[in-house]
C-alpha atoms as a PDB file:
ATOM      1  CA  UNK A   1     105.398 130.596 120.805  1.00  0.00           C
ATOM      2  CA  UNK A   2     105.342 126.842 121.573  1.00  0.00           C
ATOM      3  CA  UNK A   3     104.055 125.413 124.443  1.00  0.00           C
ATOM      4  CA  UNK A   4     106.877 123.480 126.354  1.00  0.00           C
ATOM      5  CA  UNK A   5     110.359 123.028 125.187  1.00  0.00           C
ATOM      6  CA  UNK A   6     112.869 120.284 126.433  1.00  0.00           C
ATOM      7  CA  UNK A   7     116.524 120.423 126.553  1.00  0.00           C
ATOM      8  CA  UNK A   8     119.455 117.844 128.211  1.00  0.00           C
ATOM      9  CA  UNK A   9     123.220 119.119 128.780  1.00  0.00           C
ATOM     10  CA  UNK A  10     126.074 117.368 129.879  1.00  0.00           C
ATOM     11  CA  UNK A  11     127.929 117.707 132.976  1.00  0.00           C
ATOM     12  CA  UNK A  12     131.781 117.953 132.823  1.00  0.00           C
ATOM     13  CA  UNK A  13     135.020 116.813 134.218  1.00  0.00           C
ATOM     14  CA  UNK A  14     138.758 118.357 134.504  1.00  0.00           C
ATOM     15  CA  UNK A  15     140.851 115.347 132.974  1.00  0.00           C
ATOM     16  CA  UNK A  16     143.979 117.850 133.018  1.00  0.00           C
ATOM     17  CA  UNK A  17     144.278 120.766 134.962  1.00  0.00           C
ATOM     18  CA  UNK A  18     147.337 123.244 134.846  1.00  0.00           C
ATOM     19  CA  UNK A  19     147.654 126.534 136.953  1.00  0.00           C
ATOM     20  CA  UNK A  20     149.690 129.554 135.281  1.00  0.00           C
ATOM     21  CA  UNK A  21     150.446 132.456 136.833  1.00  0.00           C
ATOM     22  CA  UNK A  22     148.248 134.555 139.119  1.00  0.00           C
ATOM     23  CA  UNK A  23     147.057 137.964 137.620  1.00  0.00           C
ATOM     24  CA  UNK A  24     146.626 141.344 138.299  1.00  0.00           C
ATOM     25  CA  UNK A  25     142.851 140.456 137.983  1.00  0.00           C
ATOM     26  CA  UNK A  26     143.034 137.953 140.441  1.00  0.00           C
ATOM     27  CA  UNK A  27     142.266 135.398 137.950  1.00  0.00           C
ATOM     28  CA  UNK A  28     145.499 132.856 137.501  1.00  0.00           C
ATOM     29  CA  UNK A  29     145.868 131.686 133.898  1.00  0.00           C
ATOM     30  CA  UNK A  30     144.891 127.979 133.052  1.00  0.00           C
ATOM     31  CA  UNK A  31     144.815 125.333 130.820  1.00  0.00           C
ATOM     32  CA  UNK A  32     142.323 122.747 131.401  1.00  0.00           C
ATOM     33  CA  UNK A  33     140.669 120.043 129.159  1.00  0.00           C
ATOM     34  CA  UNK A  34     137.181 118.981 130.010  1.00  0.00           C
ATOM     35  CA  UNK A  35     135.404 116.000 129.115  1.00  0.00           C
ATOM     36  CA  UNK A  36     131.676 115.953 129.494  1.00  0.00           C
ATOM     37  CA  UNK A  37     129.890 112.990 130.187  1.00  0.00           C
ATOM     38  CA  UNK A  38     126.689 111.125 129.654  1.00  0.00           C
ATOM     39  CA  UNK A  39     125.486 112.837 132.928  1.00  0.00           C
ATOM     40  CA  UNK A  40     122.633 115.123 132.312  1.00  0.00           C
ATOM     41  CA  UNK A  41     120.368 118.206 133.131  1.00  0.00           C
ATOM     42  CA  UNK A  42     117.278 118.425 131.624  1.00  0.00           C
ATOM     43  CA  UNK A  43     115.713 122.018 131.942  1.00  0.00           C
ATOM     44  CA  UNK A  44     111.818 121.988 130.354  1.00  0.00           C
ATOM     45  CA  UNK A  45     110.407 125.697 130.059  1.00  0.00           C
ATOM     46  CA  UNK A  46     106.840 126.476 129.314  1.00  0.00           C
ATOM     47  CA  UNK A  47     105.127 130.160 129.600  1.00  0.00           C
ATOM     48  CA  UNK A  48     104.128 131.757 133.192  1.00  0.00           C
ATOM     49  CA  UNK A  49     103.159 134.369 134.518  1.00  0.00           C
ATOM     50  CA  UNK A  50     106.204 135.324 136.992  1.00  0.00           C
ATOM     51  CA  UNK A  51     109.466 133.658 136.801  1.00  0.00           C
ATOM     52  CA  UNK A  52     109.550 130.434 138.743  1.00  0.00           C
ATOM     53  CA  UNK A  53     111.750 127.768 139.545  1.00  0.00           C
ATOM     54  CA  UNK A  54     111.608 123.988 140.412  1.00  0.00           C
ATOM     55  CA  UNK A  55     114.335 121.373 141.102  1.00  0.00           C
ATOM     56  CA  UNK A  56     114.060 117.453 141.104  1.00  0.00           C
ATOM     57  CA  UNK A  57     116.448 114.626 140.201  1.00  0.00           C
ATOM     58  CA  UNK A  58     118.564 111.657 141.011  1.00  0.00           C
ATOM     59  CA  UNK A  59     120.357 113.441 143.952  1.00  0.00           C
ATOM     60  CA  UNK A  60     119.688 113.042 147.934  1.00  0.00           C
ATOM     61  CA  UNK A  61     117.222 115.472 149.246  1.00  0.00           C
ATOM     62  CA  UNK A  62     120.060 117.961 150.631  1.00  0.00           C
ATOM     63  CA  UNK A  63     121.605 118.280 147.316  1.00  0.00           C
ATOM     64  CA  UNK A  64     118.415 119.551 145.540  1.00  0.00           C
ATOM     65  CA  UNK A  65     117.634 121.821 148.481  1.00  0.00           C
ATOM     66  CA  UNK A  66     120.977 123.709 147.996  1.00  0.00           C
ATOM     67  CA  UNK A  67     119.525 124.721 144.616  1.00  0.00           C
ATOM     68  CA  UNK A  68     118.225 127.974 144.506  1.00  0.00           C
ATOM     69  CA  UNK A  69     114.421 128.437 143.303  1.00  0.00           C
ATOM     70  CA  UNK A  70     114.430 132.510 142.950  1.00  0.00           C
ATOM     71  CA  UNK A  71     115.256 134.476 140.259  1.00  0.00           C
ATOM     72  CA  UNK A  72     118.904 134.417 141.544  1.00  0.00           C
ATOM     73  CA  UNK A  73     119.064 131.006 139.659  1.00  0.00           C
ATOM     74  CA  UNK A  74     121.361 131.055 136.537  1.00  0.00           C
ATOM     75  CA  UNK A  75     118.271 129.748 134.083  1.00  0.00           C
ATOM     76  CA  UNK A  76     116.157 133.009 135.158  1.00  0.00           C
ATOM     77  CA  UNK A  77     119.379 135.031 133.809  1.00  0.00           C
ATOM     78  CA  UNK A  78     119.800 132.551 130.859  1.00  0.00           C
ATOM     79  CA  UNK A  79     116.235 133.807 129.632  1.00  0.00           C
ATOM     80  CA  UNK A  80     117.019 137.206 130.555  1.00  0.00           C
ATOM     81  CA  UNK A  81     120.270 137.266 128.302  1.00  0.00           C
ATOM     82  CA  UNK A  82     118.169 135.544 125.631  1.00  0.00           C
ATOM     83  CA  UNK A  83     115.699 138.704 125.467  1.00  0.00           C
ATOM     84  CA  UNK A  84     118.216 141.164 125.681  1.00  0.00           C
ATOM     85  CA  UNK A  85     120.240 139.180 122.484  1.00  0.00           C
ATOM     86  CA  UNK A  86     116.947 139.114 120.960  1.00  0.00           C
ATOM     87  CA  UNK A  87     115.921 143.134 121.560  1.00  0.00           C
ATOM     88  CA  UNK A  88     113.016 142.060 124.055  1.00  0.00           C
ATOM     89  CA  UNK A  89     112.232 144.526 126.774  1.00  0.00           C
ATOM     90  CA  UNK A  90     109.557 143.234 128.556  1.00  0.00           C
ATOM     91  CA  UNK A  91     110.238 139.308 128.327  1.00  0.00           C
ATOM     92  CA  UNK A  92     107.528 137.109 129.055  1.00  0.00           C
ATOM     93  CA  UNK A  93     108.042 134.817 132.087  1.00  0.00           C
ATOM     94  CA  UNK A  94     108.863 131.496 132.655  1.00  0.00           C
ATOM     95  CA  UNK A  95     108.476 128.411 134.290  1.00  0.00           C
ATOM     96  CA  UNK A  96     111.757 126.451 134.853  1.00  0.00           C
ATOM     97  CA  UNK A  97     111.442 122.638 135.647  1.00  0.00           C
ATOM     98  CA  UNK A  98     115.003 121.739 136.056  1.00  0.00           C
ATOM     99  CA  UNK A  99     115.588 117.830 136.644  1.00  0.00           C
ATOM    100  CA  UNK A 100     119.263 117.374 137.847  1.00  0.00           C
ATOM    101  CA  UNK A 101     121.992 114.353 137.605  1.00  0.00           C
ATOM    102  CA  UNK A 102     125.027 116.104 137.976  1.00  0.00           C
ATOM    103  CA  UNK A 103     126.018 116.234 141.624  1.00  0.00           C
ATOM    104  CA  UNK A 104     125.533 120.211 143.391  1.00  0.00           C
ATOM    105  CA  UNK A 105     128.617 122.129 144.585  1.00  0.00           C
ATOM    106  CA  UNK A 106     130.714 119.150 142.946  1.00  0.00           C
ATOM    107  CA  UNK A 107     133.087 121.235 140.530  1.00  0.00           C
ATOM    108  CA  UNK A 108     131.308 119.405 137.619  1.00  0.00           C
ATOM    109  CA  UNK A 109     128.730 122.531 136.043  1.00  0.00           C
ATOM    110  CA  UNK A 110     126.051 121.432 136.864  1.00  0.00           C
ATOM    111  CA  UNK A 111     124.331 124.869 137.200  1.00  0.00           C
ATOM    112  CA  UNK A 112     126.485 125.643 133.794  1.00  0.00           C
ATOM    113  CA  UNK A 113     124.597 122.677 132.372  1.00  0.00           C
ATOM    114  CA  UNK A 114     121.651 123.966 133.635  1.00  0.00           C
ATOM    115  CA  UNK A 115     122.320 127.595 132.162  1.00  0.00           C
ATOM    116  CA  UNK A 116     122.851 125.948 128.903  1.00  0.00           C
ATOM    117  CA  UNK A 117     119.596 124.453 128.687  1.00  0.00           C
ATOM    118  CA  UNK A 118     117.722 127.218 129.813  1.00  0.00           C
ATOM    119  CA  UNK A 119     119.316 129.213 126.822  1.00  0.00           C
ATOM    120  CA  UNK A 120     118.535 127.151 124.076  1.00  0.00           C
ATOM    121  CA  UNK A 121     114.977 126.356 125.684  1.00  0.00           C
ATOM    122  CA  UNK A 122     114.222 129.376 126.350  1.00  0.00           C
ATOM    123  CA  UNK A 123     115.544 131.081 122.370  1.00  0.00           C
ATOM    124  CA  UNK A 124     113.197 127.611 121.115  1.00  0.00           C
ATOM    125  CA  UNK A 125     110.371 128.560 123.523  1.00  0.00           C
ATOM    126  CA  UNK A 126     110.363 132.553 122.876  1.00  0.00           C
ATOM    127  CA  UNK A 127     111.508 131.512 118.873  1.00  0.00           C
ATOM    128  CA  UNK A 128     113.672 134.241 119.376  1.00  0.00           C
ATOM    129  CA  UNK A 129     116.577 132.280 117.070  1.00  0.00           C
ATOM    130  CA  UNK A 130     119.480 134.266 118.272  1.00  0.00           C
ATOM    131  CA  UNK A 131     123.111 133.869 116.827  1.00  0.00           C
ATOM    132  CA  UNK A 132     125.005 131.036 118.178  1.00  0.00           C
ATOM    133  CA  UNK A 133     128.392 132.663 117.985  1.00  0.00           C
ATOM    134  CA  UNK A 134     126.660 135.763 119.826  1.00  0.00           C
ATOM    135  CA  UNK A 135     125.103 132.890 122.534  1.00  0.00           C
ATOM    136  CA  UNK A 136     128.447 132.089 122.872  1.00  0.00           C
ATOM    137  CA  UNK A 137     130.251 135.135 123.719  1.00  0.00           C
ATOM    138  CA  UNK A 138     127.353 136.422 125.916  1.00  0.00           C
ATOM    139  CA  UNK A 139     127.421 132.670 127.672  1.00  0.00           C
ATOM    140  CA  UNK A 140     130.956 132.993 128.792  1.00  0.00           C
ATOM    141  CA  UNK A 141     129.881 136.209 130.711  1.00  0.00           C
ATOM    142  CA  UNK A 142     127.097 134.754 132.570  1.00  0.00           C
ATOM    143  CA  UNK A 143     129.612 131.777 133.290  1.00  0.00           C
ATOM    144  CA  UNK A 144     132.683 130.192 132.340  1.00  0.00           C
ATOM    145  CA  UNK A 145     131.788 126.864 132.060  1.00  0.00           C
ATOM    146  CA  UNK A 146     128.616 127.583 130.139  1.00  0.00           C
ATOM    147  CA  UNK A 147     130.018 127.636 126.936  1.00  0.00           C
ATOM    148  CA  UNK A 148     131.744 124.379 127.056  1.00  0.00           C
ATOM    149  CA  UNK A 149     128.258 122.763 128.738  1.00  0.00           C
ATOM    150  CA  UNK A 150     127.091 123.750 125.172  1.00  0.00           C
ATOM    151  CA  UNK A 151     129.669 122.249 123.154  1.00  0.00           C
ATOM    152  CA  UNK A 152     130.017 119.824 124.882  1.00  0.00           C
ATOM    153  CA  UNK A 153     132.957 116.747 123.805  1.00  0.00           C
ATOM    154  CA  UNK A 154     136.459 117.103 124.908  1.00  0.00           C
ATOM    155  CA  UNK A 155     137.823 120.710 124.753  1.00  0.00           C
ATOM    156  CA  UNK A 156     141.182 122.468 125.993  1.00  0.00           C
ATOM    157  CA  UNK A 157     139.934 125.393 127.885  1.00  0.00           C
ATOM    158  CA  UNK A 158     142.396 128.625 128.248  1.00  0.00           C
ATOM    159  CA  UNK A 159     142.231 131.766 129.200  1.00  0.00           C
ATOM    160  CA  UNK A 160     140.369 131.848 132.268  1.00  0.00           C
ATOM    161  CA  UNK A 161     139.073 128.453 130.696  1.00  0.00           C
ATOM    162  CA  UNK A 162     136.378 129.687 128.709  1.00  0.00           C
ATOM    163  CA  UNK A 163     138.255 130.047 125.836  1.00  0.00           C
ATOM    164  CA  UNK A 164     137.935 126.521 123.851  1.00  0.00           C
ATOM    165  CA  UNK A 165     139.890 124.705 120.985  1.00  0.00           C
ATOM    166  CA  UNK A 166     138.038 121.171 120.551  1.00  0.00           C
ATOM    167  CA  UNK A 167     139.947 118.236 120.635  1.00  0.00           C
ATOM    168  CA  UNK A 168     138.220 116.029 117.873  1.00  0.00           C
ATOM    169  CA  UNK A 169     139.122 111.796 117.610  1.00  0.00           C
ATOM    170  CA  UNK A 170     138.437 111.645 121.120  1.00  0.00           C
ATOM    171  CA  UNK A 171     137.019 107.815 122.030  1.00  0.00           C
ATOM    172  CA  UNK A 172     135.092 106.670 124.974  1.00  0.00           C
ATOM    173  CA  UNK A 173     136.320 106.692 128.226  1.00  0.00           C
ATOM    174  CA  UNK A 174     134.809 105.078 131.107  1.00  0.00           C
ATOM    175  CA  UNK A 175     134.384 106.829 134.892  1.00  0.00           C
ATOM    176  CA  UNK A 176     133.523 106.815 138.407  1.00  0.00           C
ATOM    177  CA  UNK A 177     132.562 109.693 139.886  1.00  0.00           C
ATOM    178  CA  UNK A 178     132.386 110.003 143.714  1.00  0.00           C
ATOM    179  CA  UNK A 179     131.235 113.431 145.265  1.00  0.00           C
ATOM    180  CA  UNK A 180     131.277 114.636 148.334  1.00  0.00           C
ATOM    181  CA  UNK A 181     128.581 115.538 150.672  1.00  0.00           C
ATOM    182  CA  UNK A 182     130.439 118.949 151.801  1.00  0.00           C
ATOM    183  CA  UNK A 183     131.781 121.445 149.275  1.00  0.00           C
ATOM    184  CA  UNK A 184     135.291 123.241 148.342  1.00  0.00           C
ATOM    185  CA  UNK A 185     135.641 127.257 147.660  1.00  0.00           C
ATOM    186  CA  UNK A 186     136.907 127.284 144.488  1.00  0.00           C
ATOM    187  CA  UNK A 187     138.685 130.940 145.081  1.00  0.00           C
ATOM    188  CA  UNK A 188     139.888 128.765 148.409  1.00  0.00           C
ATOM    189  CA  UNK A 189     141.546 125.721 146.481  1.00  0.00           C
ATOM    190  CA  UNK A 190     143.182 128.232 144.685  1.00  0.00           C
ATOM    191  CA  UNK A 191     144.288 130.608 147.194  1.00  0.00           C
ATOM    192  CA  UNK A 192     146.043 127.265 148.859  1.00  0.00           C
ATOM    193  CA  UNK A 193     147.928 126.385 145.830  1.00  0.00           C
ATOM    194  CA  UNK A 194     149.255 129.905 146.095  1.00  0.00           C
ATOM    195  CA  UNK A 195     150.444 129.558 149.338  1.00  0.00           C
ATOM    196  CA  UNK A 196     151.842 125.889 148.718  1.00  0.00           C
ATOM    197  CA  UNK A 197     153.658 127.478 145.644  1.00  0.00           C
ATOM    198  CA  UNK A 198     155.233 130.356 148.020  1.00  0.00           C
ATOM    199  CA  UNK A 199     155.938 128.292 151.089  1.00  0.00           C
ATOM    200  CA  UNK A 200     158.220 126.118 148.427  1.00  0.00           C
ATOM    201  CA  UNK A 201     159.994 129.136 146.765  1.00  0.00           C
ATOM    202  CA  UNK A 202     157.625 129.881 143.725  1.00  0.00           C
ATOM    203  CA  UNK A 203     156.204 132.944 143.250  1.00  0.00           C
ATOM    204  CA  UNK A 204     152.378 132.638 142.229  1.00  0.00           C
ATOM    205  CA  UNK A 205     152.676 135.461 139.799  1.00  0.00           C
ATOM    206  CA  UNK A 206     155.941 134.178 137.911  1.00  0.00           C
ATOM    207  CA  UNK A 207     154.641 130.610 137.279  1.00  0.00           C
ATOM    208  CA  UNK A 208     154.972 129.442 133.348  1.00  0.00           C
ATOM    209  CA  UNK A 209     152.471 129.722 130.681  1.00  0.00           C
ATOM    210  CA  UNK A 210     150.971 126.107 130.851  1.00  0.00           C
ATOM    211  CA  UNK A 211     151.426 124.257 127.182  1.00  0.00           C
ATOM    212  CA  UNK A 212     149.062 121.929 125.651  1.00  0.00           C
ATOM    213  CA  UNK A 213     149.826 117.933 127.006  1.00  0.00           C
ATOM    214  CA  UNK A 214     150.737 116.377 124.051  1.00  0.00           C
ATOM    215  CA  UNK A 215     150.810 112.747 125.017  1.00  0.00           C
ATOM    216  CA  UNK A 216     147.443 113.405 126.702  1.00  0.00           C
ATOM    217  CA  UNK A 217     145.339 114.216 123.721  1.00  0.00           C
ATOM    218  CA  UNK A 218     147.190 111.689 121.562  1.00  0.00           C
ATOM    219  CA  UNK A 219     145.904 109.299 124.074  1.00  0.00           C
ATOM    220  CA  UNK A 220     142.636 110.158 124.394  1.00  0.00           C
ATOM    221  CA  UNK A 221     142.611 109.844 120.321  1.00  0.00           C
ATOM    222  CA  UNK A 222     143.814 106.389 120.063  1.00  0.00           C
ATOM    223  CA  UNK A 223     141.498 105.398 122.810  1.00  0.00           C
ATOM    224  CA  UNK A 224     144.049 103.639 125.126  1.00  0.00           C
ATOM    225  CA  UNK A 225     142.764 104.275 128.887  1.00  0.00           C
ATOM    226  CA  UNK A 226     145.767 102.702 130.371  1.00  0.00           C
ATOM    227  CA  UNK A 227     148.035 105.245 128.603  1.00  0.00           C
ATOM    228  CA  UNK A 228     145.536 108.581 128.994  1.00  0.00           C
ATOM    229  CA  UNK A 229     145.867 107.257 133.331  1.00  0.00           C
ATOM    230  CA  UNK A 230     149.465 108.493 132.783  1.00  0.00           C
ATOM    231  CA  UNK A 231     148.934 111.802 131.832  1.00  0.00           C
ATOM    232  CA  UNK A 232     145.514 112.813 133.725  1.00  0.00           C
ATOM    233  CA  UNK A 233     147.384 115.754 135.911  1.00  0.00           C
ATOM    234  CA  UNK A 234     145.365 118.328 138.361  1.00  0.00           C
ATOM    235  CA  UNK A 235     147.597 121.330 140.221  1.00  0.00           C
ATOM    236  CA  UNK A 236     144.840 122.108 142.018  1.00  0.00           C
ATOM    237  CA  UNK A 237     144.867 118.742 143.572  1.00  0.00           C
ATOM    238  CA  UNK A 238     147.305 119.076 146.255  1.00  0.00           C
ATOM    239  CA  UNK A 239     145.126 122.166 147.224  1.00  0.00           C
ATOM    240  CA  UNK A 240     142.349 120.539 147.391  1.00  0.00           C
ATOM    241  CA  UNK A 241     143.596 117.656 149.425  1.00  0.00           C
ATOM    242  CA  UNK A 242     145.515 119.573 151.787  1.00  0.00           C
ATOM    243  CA  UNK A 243     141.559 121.501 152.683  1.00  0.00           C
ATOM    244  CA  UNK A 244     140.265 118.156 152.459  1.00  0.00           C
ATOM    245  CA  UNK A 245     142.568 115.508 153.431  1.00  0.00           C
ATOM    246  CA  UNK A 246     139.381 112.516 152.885  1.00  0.00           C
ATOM    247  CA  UNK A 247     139.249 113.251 149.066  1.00  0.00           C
ATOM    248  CA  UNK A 248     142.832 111.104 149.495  1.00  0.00           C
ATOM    249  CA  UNK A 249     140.915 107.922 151.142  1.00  0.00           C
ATOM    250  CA  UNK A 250     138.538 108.156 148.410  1.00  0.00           C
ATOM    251  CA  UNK A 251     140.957 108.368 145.711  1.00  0.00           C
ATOM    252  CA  UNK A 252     143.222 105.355 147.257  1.00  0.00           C
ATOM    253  CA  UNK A 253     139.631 103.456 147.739  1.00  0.00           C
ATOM    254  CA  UNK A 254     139.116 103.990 143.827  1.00  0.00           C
ATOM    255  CA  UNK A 255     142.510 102.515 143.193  1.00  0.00           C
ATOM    256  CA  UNK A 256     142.152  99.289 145.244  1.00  0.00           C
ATOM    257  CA  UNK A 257     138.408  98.841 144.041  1.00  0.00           C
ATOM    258  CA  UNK A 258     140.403  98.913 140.037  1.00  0.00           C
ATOM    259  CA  UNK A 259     140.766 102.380 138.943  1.00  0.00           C
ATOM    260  CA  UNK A 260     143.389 102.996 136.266  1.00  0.00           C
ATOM    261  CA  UNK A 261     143.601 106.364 137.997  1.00  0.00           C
ATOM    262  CA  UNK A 262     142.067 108.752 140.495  1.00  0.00           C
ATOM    263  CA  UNK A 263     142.035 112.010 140.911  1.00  0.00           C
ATOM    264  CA  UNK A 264     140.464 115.315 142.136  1.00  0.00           C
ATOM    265  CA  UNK A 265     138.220 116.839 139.141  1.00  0.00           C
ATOM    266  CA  UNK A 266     139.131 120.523 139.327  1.00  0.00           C
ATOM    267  CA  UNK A 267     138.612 122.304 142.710  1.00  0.00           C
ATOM    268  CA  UNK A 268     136.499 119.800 143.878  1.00  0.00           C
ATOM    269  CA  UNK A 269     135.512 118.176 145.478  1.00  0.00           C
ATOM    270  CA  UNK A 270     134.366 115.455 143.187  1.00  0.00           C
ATOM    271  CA  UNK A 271     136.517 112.250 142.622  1.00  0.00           C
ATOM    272  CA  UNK A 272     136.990 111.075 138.930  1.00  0.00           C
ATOM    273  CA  UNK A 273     138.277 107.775 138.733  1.00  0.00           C
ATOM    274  CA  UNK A 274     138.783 105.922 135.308  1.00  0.00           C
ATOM    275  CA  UNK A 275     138.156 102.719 134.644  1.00  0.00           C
ATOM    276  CA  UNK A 276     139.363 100.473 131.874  1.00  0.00           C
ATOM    277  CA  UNK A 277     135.566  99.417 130.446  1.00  0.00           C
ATOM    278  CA  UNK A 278     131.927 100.090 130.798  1.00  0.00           C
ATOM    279  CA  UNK A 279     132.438  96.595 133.303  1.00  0.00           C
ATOM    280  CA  UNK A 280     134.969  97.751 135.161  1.00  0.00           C
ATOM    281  CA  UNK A 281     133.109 100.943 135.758  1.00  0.00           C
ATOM    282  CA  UNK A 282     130.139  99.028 136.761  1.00  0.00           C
ATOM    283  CA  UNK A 283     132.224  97.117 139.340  1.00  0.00           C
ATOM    284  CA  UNK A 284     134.629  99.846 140.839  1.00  0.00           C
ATOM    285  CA  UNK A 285     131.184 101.512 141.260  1.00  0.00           C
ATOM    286  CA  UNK A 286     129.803  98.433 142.788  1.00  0.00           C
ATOM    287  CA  UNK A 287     132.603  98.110 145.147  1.00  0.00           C
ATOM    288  CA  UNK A 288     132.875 101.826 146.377  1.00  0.00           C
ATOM    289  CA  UNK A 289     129.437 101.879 147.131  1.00  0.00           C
ATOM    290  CA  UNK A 290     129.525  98.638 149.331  1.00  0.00           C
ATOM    291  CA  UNK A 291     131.988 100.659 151.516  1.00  0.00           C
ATOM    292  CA  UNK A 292     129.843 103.646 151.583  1.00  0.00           C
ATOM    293  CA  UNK A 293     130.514 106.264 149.169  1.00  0.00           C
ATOM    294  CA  UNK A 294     128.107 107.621 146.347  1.00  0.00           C
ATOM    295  CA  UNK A 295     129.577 106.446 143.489  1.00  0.00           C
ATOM    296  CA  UNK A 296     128.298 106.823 140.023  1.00  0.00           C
ATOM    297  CA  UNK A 297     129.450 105.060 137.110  1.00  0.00           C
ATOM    298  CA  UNK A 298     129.463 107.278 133.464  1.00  0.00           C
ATOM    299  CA  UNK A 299     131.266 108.026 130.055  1.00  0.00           C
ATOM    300  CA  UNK A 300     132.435 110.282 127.730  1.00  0.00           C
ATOM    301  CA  UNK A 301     132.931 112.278 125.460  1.00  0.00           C
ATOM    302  CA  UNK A 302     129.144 112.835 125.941  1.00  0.00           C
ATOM    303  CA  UNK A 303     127.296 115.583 123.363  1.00  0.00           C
ATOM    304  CA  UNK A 304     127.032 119.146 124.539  1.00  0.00           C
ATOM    305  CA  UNK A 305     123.121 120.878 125.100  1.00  0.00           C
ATOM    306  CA  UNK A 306     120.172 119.257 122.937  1.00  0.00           C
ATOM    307  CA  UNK A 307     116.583 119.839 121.800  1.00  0.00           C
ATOM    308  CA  UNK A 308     114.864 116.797 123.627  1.00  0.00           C
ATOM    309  CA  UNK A 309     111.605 115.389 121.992  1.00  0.00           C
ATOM    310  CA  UNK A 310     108.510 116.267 123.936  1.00  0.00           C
END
């Protein structure tokens, strides 16, 4: 067993969000593509004797607070589905340092990311080498975003999301994220867009089988951010806004600071806003937070979950 392992993953944004019909399950069906970005969680692991957790990073001390330390932390049931993958029955424990970047309760997995990491650091740590097509599968059940957080790139997600087709050619982008300092119900946003869909006629569980955006991905493959702004799309958006009417400032406060576009990532409550460069970014950031918001410039396509150096 080594002595300390190291591992980054990406945090993610919903560049296209579509809402199919609601299911018997509860679940609606979806079709989403996520981009991660170069906005990471690192998650070192080194042997203990119980399980413990601990939580530092770029965030304000609220945000790291809201992260739970107990074993009711998704990297203390990352290990635990590494030693049952890998026959273990009495696991040994361990320490979780988990540094975070990605915003908390923003809609943008961090705690996937984190979940990621602690699989792969914890299958190095234990050199347990498990499958990575059994990781996988198993990593969709503890989460639905985990498996993407481990992939990582630009991936259409169906299904309930978790189910991912990579979209490959994909060149840089450039973003502002703002988050918010209070946090959306995801089964809330979505409950909303129900009700927005039946006050208008619809009916939730007769909505069409969302189809692949065409001039989206060809966008995102030629690399032209002006044309990919046309086609970023969220259903969930309205939703969203209509629980949180600010997240509407802050996307008109992207536009006039020089956003391409702006919109809600997801359920929120984060606001993605791309920019045309890695300058514009810098200055749309620049600007946003001279009127007050948190605003943090990134990229991507950004790698999924790596072995760091120690």
């Amino acid at each position: 067993m080594t002595n300390r392992v190291t591992v980054s993953a990406p945090g993610k944004i919903n560049i296209f969000f579509k809402v199919g019909a609601l299911q018997d399950n509860g679940y609606h069906e979806v079709l989403s593509i996520y981009q991660a970005l170069d906005l990471r969680e690192t998650v070192s692991v080194t042997a203990a004797d119980e399980w413990t957790v601990s939580v530092s990073g770029a965030l304000s001390a609220e945000q790291i607070a809201a992260v739970p330390t107990g074993e009711d932390n998704l990297v203390v049931r990352a290990a635990k589905t590494i030693a049952e993958l890998a026959g273990l029955e009495n696991p040994h424990p361990v320490n979780f340092e988990i540094t975070k970047n990605v915003p908390v309760a923003g809609g943008m997995g961090g705690g996937s990311a984190d979940a990621a990491a602690a699989l792969l650091a914890v299958d190095e740590l234990w050199c347990t080498g498990v499958d990575g097509d059994a990781l996988l599968t198993k990593a969709a059940e503890l989460g639905a975003d985990i498996p993407f957080a481990l992939l990582g790139g630009t991936a259409i997600g169906v299904g309930k999301g978790d189910e991912l087709e990579p979209v490959n050619g994909v060149q840089e982008l450039h973003w502002v994220l703002v988050p918010m300092d209070a946090g959306l119900s995801t089964p809330r946003v979505y409950a909303k867009l129900d009700e927005i869909r039946s006050a208008r006629g619809e009916a939730p569980d007769l909505v069409a089988t969302p189809s692949k955006p065409r001039e989206l991905i060809s966008a995102l493959q030629f690399g032209d951010a002006r044309e990919v702004a046309k086609y970023l799309h969220n259903d969930l958006q309205e939703a969203a806004v209509a629980l949180m009417p600010e997240l509407s400032i802050t996307m008109h406060a992207g536009l006039a600071a020089g956003a391409l576009a702006a919109m809600v990532s997801g359920s929120g409550p984060t606001v993605a806003m791309l920019a045309e460069s890695a300058e514009a970014a810098e200055s749309i950031a620049n600007h946003l937070a001279f009127e007050g918001y948190m605003a943090i410039p990134t990229h991507g396509p950004a790698k999924g979950t790596l072995l760091e150096h120690n």
